[in-house]
PDB file of N, CA and C in Angstrom:
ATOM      1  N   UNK A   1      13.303   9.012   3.831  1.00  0.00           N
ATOM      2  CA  UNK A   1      11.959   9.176   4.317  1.00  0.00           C
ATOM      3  C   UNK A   1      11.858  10.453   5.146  1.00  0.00           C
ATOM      4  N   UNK A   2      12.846  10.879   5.995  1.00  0.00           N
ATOM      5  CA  UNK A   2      12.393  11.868   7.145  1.00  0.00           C
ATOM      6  C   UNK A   2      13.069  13.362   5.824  1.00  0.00           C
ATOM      7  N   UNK A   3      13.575  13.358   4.959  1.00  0.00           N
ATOM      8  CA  UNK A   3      13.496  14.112   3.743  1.00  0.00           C
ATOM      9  C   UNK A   3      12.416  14.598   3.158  1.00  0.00           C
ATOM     10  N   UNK A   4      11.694  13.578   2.861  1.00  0.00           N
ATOM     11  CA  UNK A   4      10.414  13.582   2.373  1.00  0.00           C
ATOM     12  C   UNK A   4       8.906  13.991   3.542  1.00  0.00           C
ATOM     13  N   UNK A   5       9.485  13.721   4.288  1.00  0.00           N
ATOM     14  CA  UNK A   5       8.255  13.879   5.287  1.00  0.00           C
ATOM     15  C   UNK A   5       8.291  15.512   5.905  1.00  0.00           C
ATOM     16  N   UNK A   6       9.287  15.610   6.152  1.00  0.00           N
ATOM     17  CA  UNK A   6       9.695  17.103   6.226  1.00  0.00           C
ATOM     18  C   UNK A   6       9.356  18.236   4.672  1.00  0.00           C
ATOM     19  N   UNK A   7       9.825  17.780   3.807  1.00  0.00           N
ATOM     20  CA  UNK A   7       9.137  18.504   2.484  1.00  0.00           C
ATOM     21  C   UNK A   7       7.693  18.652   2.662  1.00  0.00           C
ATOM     22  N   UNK A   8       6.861  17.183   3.230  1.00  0.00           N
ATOM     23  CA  UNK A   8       5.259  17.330   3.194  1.00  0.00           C
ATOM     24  C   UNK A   8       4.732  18.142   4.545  1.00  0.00           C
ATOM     25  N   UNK A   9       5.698  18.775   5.374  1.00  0.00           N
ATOM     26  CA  UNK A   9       4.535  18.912   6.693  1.00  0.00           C
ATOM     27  C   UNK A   9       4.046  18.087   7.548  1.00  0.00           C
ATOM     28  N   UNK A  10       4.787  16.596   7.375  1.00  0.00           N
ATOM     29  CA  UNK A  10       3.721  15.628   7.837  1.00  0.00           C
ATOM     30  C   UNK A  10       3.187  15.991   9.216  1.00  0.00           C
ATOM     31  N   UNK A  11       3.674  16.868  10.232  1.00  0.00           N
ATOM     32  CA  UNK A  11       3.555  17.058  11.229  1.00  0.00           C
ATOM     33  C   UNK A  11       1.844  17.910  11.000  1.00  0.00           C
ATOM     34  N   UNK A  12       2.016  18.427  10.247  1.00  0.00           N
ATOM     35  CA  UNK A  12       0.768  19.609   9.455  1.00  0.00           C
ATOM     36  C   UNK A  12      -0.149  18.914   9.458  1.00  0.00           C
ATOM     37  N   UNK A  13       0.142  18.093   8.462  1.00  0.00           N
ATOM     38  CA  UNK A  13      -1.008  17.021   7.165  1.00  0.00           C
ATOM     39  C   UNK A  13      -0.825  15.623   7.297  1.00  0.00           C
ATOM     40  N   UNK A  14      -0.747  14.947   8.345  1.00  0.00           N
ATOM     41  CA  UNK A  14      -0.671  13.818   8.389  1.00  0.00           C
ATOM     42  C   UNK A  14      -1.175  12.781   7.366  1.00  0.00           C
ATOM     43  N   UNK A  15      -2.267  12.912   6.880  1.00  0.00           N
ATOM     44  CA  UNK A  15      -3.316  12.148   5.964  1.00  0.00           C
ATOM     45  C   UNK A  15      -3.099  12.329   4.563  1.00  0.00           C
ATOM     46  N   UNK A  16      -2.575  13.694   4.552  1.00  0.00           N
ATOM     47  CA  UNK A  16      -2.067  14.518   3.014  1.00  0.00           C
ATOM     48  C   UNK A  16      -0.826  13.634   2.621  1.00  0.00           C
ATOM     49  N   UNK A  17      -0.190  13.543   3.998  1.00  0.00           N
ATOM     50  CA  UNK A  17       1.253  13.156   3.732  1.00  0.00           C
ATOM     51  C   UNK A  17       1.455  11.411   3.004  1.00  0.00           C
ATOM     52  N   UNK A  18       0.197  10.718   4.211  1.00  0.00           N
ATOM     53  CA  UNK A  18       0.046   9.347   3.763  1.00  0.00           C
ATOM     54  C   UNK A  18      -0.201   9.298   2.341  1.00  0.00           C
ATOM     55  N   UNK A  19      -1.184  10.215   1.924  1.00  0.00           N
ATOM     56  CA  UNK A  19      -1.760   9.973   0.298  1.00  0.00           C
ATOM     57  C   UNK A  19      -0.501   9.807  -0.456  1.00  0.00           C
ATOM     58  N   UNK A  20       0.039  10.904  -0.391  1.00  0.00           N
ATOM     59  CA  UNK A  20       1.112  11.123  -1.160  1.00  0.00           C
ATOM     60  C   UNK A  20       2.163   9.521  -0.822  1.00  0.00           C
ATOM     61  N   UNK A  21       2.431   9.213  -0.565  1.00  0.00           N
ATOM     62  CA  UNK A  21       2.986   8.185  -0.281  1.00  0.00           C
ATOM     63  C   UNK A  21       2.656   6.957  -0.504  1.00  0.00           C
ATOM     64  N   UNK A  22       1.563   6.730  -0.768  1.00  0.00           N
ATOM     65  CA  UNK A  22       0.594   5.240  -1.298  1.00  0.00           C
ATOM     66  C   UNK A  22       0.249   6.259  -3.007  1.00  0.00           C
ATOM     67  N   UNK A  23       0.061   6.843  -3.178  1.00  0.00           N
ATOM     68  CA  UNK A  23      -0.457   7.429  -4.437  1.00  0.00           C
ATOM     69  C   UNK A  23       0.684   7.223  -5.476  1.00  0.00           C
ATOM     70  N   UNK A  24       0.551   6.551  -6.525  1.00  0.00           N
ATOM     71  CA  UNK A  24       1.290   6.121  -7.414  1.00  0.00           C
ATOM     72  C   UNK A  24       1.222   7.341  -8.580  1.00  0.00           C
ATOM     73  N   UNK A  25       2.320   7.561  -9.505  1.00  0.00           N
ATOM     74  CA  UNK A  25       2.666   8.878 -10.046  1.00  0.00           C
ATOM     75  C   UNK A  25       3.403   8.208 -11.449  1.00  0.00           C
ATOM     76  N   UNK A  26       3.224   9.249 -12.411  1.00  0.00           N
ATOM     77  CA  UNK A  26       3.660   8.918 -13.660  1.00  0.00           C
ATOM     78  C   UNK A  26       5.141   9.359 -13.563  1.00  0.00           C
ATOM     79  N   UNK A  27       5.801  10.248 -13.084  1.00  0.00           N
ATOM     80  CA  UNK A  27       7.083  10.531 -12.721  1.00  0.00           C
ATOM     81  C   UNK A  27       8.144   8.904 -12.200  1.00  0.00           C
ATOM     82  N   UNK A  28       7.389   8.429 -11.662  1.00  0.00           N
ATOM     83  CA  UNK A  28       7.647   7.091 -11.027  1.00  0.00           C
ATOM     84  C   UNK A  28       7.458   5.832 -11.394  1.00  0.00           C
ATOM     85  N   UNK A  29       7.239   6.300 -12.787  1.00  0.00           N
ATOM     86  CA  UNK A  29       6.582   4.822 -13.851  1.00  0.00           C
ATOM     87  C   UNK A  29       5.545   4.361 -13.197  1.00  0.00           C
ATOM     88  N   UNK A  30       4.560   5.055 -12.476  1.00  0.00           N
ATOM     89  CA  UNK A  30       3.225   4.154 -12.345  1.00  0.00           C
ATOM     90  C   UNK A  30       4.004   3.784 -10.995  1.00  0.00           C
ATOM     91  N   UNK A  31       4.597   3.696 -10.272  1.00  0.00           N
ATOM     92  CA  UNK A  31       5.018   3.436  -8.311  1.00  0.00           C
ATOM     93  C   UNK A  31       4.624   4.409  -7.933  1.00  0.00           C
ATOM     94  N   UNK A  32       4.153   4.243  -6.291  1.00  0.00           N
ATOM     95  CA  UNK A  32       4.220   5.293  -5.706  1.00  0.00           C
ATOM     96  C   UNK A  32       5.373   5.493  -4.984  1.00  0.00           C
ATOM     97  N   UNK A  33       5.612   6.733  -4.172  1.00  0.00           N
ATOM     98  CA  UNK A  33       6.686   6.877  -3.473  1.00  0.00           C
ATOM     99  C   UNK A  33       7.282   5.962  -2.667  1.00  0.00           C
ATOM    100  N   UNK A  34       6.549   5.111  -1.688  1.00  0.00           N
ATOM    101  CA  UNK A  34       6.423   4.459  -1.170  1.00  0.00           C
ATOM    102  C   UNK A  34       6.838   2.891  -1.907  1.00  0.00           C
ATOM    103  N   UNK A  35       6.947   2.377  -2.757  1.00  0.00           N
ATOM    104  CA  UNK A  35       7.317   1.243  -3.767  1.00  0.00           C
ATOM    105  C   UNK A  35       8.587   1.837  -4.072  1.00  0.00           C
ATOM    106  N   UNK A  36       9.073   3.165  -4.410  1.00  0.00           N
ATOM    107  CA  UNK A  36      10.085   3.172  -5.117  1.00  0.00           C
ATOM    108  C   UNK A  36      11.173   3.181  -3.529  1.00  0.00           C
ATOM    109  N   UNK A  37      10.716   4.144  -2.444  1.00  0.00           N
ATOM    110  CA  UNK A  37      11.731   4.036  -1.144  1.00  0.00           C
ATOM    111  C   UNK A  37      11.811   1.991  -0.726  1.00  0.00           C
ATOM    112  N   UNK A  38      10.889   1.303  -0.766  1.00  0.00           N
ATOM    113  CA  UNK A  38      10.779   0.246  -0.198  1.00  0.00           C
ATOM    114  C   UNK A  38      11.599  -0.452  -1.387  1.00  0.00           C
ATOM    115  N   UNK A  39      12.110  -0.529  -2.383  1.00  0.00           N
ATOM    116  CA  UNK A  39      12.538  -0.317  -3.391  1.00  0.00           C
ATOM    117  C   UNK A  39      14.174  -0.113  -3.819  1.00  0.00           C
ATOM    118  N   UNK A  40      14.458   0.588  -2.312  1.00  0.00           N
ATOM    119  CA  UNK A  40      15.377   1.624  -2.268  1.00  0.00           C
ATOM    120  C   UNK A  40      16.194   2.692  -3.568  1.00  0.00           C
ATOM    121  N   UNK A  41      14.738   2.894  -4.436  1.00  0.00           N
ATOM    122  CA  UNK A  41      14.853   3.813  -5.523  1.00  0.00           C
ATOM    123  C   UNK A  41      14.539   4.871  -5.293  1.00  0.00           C
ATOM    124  N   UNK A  42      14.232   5.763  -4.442  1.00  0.00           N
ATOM    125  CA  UNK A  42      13.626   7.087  -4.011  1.00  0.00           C
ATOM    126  C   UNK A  42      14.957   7.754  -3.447  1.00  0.00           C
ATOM    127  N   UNK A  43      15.243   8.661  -4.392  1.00  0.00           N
ATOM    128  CA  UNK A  43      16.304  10.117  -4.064  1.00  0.00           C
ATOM    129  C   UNK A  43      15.849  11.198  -3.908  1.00  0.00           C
ATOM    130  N   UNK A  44      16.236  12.054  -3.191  1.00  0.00           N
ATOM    131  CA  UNK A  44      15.703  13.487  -2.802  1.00  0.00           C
ATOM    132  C   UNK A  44      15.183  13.891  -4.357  1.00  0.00           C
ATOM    133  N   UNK A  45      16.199  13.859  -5.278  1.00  0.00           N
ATOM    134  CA  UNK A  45      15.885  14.894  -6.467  1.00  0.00           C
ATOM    135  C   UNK A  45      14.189  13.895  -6.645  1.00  0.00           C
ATOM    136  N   UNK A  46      14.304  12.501  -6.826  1.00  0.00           N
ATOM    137  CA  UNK A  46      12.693  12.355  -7.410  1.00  0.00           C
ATOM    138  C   UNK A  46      11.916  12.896  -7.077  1.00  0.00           C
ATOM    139  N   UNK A  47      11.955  12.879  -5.026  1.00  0.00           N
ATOM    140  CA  UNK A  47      11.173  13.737  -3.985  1.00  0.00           C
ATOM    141  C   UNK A  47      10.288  15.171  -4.255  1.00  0.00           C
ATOM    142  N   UNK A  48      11.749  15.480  -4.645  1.00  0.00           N
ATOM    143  CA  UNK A  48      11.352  17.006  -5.068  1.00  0.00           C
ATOM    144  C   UNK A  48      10.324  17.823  -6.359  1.00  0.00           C
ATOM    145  N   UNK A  49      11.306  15.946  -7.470  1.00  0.00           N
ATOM    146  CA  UNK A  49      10.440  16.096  -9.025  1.00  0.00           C
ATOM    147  C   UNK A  49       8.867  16.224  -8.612  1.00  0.00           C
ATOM    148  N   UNK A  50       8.563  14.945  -7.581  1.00  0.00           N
ATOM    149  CA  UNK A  50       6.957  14.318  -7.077  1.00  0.00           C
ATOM    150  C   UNK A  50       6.220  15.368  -6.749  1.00  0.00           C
ATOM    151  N   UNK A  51       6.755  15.939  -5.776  1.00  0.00           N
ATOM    152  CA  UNK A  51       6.268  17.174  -5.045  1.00  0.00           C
ATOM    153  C   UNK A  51       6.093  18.625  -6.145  1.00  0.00           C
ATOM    154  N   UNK A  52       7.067  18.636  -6.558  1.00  0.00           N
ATOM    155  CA  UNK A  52       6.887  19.825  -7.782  1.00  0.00           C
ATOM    156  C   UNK A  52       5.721  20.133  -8.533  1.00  0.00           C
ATOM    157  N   UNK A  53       5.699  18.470  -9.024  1.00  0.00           N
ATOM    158  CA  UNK A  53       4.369  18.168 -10.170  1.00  0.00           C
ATOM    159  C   UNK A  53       3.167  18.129  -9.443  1.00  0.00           C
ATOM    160  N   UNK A  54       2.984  17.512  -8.685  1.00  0.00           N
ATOM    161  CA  UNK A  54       2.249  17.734  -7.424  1.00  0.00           C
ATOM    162  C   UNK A  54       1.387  18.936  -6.727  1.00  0.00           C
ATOM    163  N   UNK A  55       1.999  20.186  -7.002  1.00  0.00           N
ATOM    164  CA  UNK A  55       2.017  21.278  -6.310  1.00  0.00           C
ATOM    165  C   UNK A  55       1.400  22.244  -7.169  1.00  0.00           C
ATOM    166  N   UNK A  56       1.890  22.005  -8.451  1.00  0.00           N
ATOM    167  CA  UNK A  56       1.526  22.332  -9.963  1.00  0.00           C
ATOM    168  C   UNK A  56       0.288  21.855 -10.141  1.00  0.00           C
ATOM    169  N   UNK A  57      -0.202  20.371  -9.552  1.00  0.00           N
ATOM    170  CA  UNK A  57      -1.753  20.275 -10.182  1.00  0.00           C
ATOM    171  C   UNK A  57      -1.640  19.701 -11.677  1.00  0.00           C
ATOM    172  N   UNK A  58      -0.206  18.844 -11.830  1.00  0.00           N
ATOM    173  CA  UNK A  58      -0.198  17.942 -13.341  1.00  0.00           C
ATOM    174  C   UNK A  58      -0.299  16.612 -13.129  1.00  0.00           C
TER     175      UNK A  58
END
């Protein structure tokens, strides 16, 4: 989590950061980040996949 939160700025974007975190993603079979960490399925590399695609606007 503090991986991920640091990638988002959360300090920045607090609200940005939440979305991303309740927002469920096709990278993630339809979970959001948040399901797959609670989950304990969330690895940096997915982190990074999420954020990538993310950033891209796919």
């Amino acid at each position: 989590m503090k991986y991920a939160n640091r990638r988002l700025a959360v300090a920045e974007d607090p609200y940005g950061a939440a979305s991303w975190w309740l927002t469920a993603t096709e990278i993630l079979d339809g979970r959001s980040p948040l399901e797959d960490f609670e989950a304990g399925e969330l690895t940096e590399i997915a982190i990074d996949n999420v954020l990538d695609v993310a950033r891209r606007g796919m």
